[in-house]
PDB file of N, CA and C in Angstrom:
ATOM      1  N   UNK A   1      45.717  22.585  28.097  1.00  0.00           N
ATOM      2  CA  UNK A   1      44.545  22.382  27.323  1.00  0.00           C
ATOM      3  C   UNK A   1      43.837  23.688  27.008  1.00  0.00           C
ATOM      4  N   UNK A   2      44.478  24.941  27.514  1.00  0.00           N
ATOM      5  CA  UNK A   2      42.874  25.928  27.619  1.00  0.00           C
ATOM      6  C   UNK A   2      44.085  27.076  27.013  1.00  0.00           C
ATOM      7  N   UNK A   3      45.246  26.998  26.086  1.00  0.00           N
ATOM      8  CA  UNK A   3      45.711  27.719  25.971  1.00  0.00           C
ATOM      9  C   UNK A   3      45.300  28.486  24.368  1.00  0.00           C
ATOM     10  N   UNK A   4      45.778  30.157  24.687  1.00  0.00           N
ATOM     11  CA  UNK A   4      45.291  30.722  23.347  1.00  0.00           C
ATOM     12  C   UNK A   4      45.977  30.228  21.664  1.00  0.00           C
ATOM     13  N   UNK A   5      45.170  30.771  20.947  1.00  0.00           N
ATOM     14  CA  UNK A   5      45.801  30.367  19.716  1.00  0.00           C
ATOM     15  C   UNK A   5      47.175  30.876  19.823  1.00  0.00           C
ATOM     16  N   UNK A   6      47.410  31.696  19.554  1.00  0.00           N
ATOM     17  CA  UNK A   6      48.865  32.385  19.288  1.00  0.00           C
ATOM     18  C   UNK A   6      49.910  32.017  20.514  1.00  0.00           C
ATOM     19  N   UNK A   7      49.479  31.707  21.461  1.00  0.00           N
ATOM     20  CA  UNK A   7      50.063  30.625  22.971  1.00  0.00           C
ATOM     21  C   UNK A   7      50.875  29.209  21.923  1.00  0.00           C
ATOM     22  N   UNK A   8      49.658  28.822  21.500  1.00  0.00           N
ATOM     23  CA  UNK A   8      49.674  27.618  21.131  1.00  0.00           C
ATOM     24  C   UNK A   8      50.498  27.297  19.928  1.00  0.00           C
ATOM     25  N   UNK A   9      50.160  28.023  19.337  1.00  0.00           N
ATOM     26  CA  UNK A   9      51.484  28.404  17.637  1.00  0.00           C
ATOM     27  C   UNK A   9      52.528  28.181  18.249  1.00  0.00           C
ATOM     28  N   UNK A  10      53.294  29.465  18.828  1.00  0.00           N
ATOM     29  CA  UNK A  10      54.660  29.412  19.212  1.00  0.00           C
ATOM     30  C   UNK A  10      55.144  28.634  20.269  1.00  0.00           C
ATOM     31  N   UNK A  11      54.310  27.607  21.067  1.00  0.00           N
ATOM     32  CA  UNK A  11      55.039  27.033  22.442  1.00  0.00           C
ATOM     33  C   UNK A  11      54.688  25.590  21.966  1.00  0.00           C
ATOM     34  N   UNK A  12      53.421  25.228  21.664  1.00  0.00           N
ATOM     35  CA  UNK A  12      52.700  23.430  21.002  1.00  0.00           C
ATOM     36  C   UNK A  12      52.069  23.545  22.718  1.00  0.00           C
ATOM     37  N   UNK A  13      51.925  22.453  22.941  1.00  0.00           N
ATOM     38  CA  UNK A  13      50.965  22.108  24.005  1.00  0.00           C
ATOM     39  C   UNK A  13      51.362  20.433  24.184  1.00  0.00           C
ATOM     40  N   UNK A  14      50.628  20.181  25.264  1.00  0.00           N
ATOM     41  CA  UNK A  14      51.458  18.937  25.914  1.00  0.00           C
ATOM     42  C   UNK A  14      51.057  17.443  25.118  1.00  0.00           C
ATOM     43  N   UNK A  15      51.808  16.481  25.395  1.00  0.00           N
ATOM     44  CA  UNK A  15      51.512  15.159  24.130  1.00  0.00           C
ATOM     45  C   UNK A  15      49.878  14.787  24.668  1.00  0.00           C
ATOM     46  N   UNK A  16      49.127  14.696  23.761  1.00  0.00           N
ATOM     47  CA  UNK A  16      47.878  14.111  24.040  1.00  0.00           C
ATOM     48  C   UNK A  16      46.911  14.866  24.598  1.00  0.00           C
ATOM     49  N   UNK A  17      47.307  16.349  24.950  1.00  0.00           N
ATOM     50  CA  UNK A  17      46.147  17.542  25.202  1.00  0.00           C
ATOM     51  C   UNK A  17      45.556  17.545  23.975  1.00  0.00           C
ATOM     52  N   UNK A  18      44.158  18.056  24.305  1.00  0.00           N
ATOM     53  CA  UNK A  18      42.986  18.546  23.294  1.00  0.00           C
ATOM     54  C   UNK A  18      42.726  20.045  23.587  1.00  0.00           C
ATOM     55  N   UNK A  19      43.117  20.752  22.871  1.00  0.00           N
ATOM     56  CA  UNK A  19      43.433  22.205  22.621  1.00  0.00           C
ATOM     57  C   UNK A  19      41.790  23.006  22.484  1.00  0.00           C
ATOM     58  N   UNK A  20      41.232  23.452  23.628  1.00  0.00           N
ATOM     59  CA  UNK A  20      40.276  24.029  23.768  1.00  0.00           C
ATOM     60  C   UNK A  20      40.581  25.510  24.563  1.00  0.00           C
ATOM     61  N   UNK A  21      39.800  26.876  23.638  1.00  0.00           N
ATOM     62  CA  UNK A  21      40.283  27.859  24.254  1.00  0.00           C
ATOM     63  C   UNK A  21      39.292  27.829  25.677  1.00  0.00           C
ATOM     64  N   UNK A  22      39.324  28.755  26.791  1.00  0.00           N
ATOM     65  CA  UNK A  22      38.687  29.372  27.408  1.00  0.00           C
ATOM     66  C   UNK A  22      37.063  29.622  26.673  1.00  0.00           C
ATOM     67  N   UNK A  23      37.068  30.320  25.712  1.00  0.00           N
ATOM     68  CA  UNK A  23      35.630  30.845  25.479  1.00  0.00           C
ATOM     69  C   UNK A  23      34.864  29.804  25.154  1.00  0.00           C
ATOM     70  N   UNK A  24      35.505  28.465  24.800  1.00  0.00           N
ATOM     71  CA  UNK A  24      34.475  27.490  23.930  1.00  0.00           C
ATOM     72  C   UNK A  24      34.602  26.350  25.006  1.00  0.00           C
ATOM     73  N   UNK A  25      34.979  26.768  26.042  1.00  0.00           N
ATOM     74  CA  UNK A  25      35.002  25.091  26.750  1.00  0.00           C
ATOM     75  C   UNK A  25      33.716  25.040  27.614  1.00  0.00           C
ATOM     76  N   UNK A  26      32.733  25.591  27.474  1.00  0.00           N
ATOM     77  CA  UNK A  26      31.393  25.511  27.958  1.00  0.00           C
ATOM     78  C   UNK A  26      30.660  24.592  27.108  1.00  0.00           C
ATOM     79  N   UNK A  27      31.006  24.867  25.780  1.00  0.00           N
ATOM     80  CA  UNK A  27      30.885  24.305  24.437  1.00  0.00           C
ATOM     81  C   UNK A  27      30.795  22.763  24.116  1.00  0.00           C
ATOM     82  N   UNK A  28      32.264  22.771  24.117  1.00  0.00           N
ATOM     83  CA  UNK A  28      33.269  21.746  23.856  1.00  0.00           C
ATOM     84  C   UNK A  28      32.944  20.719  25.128  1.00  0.00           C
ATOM     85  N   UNK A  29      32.670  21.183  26.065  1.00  0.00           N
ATOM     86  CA  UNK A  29      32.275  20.067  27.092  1.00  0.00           C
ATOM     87  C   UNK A  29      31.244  19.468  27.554  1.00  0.00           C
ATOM     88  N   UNK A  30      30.106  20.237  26.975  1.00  0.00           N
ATOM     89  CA  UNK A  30      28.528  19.788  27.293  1.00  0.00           C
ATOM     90  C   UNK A  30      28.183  18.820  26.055  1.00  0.00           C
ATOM     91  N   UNK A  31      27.756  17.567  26.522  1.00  0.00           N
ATOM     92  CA  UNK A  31      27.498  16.468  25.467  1.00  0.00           C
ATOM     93  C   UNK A  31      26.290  16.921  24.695  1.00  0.00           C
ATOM     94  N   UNK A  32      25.287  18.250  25.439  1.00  0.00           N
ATOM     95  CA  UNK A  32      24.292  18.683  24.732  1.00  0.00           C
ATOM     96  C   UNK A  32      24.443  19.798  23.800  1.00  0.00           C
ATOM     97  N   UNK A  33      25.585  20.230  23.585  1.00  0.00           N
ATOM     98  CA  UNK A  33      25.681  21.311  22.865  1.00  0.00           C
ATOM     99  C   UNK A  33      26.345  20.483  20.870  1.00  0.00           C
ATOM    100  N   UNK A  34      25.766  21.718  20.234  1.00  0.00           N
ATOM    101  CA  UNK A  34      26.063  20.764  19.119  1.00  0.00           C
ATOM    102  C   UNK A  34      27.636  21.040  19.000  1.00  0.00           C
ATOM    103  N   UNK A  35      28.606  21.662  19.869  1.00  0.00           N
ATOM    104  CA  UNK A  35      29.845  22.122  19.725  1.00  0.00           C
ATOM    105  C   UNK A  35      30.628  20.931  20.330  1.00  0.00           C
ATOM    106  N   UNK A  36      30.085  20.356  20.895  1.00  0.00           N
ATOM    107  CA  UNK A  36      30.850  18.672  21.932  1.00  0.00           C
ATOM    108  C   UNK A  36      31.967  18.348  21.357  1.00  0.00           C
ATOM    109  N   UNK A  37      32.725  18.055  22.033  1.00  0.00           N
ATOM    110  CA  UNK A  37      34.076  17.321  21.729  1.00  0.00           C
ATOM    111  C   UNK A  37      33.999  16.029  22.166  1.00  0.00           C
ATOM    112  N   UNK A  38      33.720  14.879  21.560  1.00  0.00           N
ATOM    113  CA  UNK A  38      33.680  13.716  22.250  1.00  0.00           C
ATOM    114  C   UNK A  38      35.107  13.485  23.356  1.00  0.00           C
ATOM    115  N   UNK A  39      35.947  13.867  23.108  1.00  0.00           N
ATOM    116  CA  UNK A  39      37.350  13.760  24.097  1.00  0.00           C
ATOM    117  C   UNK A  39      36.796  14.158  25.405  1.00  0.00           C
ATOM    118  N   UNK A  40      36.216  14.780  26.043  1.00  0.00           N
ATOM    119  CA  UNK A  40      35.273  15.340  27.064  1.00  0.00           C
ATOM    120  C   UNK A  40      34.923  13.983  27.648  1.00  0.00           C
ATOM    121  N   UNK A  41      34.813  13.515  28.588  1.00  0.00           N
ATOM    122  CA  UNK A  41      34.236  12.322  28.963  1.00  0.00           C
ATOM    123  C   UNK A  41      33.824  12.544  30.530  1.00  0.00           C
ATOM    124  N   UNK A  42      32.636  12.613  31.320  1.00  0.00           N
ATOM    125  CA  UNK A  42      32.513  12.909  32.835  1.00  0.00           C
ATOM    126  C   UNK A  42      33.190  12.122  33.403  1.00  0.00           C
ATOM    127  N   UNK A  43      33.281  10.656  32.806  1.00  0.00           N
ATOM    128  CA  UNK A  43      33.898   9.779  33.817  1.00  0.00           C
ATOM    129  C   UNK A  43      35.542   9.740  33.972  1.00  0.00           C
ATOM    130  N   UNK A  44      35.927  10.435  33.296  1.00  0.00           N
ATOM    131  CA  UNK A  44      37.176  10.412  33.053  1.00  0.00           C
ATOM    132  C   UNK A  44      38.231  11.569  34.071  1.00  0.00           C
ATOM    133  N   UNK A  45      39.190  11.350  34.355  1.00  0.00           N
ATOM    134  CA  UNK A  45      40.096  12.614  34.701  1.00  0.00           C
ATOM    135  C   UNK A  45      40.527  13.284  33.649  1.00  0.00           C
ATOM    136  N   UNK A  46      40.080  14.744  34.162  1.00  0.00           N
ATOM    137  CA  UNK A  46      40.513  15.691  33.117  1.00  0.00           C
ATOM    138  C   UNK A  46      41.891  16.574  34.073  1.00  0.00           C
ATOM    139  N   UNK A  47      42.878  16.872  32.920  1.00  0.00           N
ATOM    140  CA  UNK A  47      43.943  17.913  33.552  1.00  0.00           C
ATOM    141  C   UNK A  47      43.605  18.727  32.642  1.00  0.00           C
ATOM    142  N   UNK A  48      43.784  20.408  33.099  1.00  0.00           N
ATOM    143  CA  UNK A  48      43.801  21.452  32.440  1.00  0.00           C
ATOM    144  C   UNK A  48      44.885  22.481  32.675  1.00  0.00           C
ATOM    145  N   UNK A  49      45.526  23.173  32.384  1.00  0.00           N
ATOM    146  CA  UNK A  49      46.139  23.788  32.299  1.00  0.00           C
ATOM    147  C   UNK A  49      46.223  24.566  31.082  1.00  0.00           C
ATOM    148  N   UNK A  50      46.971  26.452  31.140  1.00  0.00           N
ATOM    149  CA  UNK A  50      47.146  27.304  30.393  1.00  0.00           C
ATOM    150  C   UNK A  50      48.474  27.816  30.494  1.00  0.00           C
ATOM    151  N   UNK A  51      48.346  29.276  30.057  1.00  0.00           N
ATOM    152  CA  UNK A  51      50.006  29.697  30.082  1.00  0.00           C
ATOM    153  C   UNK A  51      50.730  30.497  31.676  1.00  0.00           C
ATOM    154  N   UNK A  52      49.766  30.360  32.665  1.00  0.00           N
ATOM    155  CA  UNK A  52      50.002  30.528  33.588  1.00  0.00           C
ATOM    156  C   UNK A  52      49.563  29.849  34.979  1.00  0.00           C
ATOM    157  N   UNK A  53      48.574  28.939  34.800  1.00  0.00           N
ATOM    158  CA  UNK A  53      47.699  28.294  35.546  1.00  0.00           C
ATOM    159  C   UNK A  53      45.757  29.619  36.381  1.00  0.00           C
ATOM    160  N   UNK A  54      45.819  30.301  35.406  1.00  0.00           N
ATOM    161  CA  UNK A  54      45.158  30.975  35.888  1.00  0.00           C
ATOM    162  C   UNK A  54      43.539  31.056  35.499  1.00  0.00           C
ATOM    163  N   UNK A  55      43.680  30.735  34.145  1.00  0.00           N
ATOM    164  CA  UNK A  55      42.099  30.233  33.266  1.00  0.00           C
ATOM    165  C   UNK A  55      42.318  28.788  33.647  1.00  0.00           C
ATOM    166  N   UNK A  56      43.140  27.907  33.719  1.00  0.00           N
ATOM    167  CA  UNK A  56      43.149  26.667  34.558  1.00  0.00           C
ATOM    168  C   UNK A  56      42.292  26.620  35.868  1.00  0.00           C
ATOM    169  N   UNK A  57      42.435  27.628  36.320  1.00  0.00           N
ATOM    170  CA  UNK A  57      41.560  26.959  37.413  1.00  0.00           C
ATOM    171  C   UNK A  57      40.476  27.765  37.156  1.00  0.00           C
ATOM    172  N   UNK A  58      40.044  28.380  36.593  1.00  0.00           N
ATOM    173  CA  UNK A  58      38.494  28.996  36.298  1.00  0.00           C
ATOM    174  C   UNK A  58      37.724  27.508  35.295  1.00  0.00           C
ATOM    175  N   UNK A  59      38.534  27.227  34.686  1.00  0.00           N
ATOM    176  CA  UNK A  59      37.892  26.332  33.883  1.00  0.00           C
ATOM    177  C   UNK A  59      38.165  24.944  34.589  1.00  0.00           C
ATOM    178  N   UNK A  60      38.708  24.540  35.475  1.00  0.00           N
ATOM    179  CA  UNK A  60      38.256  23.454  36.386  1.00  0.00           C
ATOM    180  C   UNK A  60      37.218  23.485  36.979  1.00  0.00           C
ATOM    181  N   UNK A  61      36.861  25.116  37.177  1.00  0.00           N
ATOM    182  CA  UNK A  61      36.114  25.112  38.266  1.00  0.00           C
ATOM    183  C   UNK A  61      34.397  24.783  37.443  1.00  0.00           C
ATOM    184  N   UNK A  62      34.523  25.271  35.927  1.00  0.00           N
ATOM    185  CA  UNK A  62      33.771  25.612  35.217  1.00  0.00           C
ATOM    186  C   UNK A  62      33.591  24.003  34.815  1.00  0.00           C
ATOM    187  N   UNK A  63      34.208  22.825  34.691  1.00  0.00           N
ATOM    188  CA  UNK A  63      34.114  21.567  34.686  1.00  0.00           C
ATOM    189  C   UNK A  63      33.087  20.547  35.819  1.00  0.00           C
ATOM    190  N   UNK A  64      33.637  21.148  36.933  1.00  0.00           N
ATOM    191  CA  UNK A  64      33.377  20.348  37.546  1.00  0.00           C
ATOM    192  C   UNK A  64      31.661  21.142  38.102  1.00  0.00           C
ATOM    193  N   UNK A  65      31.616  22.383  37.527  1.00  0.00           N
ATOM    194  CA  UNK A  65      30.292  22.840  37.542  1.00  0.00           C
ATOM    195  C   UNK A  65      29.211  21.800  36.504  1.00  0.00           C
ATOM    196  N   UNK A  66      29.895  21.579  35.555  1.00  0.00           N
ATOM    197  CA  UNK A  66      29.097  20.649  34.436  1.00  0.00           C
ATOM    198  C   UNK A  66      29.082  19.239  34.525  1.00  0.00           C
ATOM    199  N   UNK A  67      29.404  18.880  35.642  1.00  0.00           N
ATOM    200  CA  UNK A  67      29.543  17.644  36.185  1.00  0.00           C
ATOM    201  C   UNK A  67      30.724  16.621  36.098  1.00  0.00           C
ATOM    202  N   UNK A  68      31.651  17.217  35.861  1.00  0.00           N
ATOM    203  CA  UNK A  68      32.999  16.281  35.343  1.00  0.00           C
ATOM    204  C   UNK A  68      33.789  15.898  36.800  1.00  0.00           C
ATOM    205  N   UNK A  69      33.599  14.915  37.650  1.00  0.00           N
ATOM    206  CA  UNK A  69      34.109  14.197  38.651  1.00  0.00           C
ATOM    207  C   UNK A  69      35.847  15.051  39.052  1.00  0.00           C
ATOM    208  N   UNK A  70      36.410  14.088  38.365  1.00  0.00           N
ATOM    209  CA  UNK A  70      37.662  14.320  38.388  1.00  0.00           C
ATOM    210  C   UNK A  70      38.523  15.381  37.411  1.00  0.00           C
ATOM    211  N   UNK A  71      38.810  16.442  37.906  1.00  0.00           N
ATOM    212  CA  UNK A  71      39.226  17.722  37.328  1.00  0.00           C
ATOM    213  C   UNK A  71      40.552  18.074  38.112  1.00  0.00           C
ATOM    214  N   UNK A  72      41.850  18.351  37.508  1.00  0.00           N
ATOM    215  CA  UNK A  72      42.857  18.717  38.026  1.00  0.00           C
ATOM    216  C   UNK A  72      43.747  20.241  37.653  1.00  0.00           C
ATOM    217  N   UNK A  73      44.215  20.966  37.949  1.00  0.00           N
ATOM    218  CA  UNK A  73      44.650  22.111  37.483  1.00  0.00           C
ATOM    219  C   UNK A  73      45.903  21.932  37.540  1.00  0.00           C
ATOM    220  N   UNK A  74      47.044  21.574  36.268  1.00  0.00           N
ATOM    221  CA  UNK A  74      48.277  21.322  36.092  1.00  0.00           C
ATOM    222  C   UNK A  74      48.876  22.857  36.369  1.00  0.00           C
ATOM    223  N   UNK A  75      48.525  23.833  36.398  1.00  0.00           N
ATOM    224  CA  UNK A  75      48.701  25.155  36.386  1.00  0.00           C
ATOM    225  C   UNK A  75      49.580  25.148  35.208  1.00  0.00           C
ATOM    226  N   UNK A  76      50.861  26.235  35.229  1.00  0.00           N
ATOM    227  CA  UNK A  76      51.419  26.908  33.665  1.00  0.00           C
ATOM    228  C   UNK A  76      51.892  25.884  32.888  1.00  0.00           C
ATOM    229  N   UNK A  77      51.684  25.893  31.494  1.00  0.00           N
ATOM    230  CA  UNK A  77      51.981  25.137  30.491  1.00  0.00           C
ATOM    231  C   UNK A  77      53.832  25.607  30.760  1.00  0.00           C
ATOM    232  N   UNK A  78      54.431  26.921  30.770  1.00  0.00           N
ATOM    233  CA  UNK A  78      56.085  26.707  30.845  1.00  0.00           C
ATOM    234  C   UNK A  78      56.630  25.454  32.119  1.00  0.00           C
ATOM    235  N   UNK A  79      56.439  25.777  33.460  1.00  0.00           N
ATOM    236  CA  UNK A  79      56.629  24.714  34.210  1.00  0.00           C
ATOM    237  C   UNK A  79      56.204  23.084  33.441  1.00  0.00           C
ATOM    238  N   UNK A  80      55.216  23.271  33.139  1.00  0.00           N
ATOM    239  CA  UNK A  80      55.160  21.302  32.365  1.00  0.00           C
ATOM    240  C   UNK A  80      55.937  21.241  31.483  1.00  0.00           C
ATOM    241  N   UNK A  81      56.257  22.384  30.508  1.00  0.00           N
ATOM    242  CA  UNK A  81      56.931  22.280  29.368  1.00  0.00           C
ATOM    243  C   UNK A  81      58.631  21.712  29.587  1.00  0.00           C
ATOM    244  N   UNK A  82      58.890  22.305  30.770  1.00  0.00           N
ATOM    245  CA  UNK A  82      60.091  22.287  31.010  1.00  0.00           C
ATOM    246  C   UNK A  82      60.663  20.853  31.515  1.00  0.00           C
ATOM    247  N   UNK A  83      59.319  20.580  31.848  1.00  0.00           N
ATOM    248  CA  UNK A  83      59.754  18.771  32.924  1.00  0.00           C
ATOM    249  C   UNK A  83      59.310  17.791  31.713  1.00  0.00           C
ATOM    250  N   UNK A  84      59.556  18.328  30.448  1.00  0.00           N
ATOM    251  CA  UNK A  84      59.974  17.081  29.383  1.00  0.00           C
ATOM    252  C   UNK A  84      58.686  16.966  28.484  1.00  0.00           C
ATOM    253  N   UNK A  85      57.295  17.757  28.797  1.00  0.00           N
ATOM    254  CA  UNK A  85      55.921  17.142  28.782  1.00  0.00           C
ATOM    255  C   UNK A  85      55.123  17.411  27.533  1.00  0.00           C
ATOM    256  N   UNK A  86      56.234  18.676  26.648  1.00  0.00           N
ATOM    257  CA  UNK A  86      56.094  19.421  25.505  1.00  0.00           C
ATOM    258  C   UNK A  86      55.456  18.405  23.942  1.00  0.00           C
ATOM    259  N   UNK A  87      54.895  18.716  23.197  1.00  0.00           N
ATOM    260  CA  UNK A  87      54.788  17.698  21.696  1.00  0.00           C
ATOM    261  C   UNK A  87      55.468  18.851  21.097  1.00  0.00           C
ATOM    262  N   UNK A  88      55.151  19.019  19.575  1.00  0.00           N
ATOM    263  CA  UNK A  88      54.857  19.948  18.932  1.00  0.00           C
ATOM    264  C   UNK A  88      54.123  21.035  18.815  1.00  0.00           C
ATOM    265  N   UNK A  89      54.628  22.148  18.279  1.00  0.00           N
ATOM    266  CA  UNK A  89      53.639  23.461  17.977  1.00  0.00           C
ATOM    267  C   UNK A  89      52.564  23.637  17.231  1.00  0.00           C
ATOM    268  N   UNK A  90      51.529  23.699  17.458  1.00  0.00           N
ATOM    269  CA  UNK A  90      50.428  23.511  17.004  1.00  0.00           C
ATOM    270  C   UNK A  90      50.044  22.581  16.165  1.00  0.00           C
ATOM    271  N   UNK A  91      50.371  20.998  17.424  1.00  0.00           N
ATOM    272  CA  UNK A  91      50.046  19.958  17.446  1.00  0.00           C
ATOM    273  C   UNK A  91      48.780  19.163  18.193  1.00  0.00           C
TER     274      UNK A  91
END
């Protein structure tokens, strides 16, 4: 979910992720900001993961600072990619 643009071009990201970088997921996740992503939901489990698992867990951590319950860190998008979990490229 937290991977860069040019990450995201050449590799796609996993079926049913919502493609939020690092800089905007403060943004993208506060229901008060006019940047909200309704996909964001507190009550919900969120998985995150990037291209190494490393802004993954800064931005779990940065989730569950904003109140989001259930937060998981899939760590590197190659390991998921590989166990079947891939869509399309900048899908």
């Amino acid at each position: 979910m937290w991977r860069d643009a040019a990450a995201l071009a050449s590799g796609g990201k996993l079926k049913g992720a919502v493609h939020v970088s690092r800089g905007m997921l403060e943004f993208r996740a506060d229901p008060e900001s006019p940047y909200y992503n309704p996909a964001f939901q507190k009550d919900k489990t969120v998985l995150v993961y990037c291209a190494s698992g490393g802004r993954s867990a800064l931005s779990g951590k940065t989730l569950k600072d904003l109140g989001y319950r259930s937060v998981f860190n899939s760590g590197g998008f190659k390991e998921l990619a590989d166990g079947g979990a891939r869509h399309g490229a900048g899908v």
